[in-house]
Structure formats: structure tokens, C-alpha cells
C-alpha atoms as a PDB file:
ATOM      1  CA  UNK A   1     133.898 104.637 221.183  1.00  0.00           C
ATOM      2  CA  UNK A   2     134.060 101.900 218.445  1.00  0.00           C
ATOM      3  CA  UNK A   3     136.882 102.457 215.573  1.00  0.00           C
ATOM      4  CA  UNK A   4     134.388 103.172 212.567  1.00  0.00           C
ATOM      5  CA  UNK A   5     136.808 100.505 210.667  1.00  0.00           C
ATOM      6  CA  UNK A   6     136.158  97.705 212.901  1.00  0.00           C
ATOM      7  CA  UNK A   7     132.749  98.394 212.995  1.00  0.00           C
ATOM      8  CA  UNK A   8     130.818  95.909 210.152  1.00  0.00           C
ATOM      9  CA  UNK A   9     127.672  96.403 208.419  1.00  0.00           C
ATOM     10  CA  UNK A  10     125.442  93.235 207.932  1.00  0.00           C
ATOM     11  CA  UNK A  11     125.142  91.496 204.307  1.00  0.00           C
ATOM     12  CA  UNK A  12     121.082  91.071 203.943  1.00  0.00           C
ATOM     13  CA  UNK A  13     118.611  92.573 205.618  1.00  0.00           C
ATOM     14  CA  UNK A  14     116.339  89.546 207.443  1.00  0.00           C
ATOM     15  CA  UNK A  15     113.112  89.336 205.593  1.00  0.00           C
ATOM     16  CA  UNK A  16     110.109  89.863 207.861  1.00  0.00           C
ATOM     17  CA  UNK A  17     106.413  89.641 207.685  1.00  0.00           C
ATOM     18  CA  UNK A  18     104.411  92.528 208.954  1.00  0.00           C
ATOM     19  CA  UNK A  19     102.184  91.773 212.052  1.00  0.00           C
ATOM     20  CA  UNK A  20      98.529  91.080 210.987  1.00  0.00           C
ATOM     21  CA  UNK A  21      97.454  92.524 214.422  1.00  0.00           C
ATOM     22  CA  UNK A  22      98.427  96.179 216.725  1.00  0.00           C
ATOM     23  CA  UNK A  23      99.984  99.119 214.739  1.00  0.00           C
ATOM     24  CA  UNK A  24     100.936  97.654 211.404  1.00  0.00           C
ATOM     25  CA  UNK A  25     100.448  99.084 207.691  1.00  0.00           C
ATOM     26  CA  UNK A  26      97.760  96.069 207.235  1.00  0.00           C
ATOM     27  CA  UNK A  27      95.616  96.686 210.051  1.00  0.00           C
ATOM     28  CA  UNK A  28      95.449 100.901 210.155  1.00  0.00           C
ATOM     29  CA  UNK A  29      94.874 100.253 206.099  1.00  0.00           C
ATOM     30  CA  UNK A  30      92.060  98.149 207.313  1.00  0.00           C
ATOM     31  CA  UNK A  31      90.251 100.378 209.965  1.00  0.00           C
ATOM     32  CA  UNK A  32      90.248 103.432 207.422  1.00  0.00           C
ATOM     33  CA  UNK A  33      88.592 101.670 204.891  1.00  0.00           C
ATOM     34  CA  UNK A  34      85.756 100.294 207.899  1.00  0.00           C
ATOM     35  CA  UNK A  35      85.963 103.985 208.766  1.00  0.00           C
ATOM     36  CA  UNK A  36      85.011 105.086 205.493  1.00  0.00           C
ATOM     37  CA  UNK A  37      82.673 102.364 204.646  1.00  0.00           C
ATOM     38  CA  UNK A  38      80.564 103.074 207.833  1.00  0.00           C
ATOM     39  CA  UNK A  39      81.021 107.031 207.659  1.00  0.00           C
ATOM     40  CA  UNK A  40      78.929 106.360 203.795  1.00  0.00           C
ATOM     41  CA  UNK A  41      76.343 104.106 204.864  1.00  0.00           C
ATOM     42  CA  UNK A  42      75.877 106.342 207.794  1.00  0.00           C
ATOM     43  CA  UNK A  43      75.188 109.169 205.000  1.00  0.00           C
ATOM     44  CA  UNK A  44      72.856 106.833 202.953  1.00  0.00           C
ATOM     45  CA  UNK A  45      70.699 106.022 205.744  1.00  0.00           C
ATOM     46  CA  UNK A  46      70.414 109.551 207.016  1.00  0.00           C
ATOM     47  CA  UNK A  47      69.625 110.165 203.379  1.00  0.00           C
ATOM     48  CA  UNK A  48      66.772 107.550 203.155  1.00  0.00           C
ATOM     49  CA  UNK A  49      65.233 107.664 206.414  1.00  0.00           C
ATOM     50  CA  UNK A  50      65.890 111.919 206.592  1.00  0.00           C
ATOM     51  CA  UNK A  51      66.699 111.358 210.097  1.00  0.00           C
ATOM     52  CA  UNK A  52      70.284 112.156 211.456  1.00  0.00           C
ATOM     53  CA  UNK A  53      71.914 108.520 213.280  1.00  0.00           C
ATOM     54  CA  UNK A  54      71.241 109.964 216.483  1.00  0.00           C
ATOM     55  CA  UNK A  55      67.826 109.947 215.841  1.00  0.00           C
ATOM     56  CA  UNK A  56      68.164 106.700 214.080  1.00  0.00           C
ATOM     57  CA  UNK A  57      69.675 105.229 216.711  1.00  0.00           C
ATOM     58  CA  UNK A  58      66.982 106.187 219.225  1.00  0.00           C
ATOM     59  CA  UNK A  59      69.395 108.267 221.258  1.00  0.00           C
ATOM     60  CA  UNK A  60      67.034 111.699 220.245  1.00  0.00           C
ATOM     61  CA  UNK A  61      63.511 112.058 219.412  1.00  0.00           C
ATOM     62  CA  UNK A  62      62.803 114.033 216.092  1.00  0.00           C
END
């Protein structure tokens, strides 16, 4: 085991920029706003048409 008085702690921190792609802040921010988005039209045009988006869709006859 190290002597904790040898041991150094670095002057700066490196600055990094955050991935634009995978798990990052950005993207997750991103997909729960496209979530959100589509979850309200979704609402809108079950709303207008007064069928559900299955029905909508085709996938089940009214």
C-alpha cells in the first residue's frame, strides 16, 4: 500500500466534452423529450379521430 504522503492529487481536472451519441446527458435529454412529444400527439390524434392508435394504426378493427 501507497504512503498517503507520496501519493499526489492532480492540479486541473481535463476539460471534456460530453459524447453527442450512447448514454450521455445530451442524448437521454433528447429521447424524453421525442418520448413526450410523440406520447401528446399520440393523445391528439386519438382525440380527433376517437379511435385509440391501435386502431389508427390498422393493427385492430373498431
Amino acid at each position: 500500500m501507497a504512503d498517503p504522503k507520496s501519493v499526489t492529487t492532480p492540479t486541473s481536472v481535463p476539460k471534456l466534452d460530453e459524447p453527442k451519441a450512447g448514454f450521455s446527458t445530451y442524448s437521454e435529454r433528447l429521447n424524453g423529450r421525442a418520448a413526450m412529444m410523440g406520447f401528446v400527439i399520440a393523445l391528439a390524434i386519438e382525440y380527433a379521430t376517437g379511435q385509440g392508435a391501435l386502431t389508427w394504426l390498422g393493427l385492430i378493427s373498431p
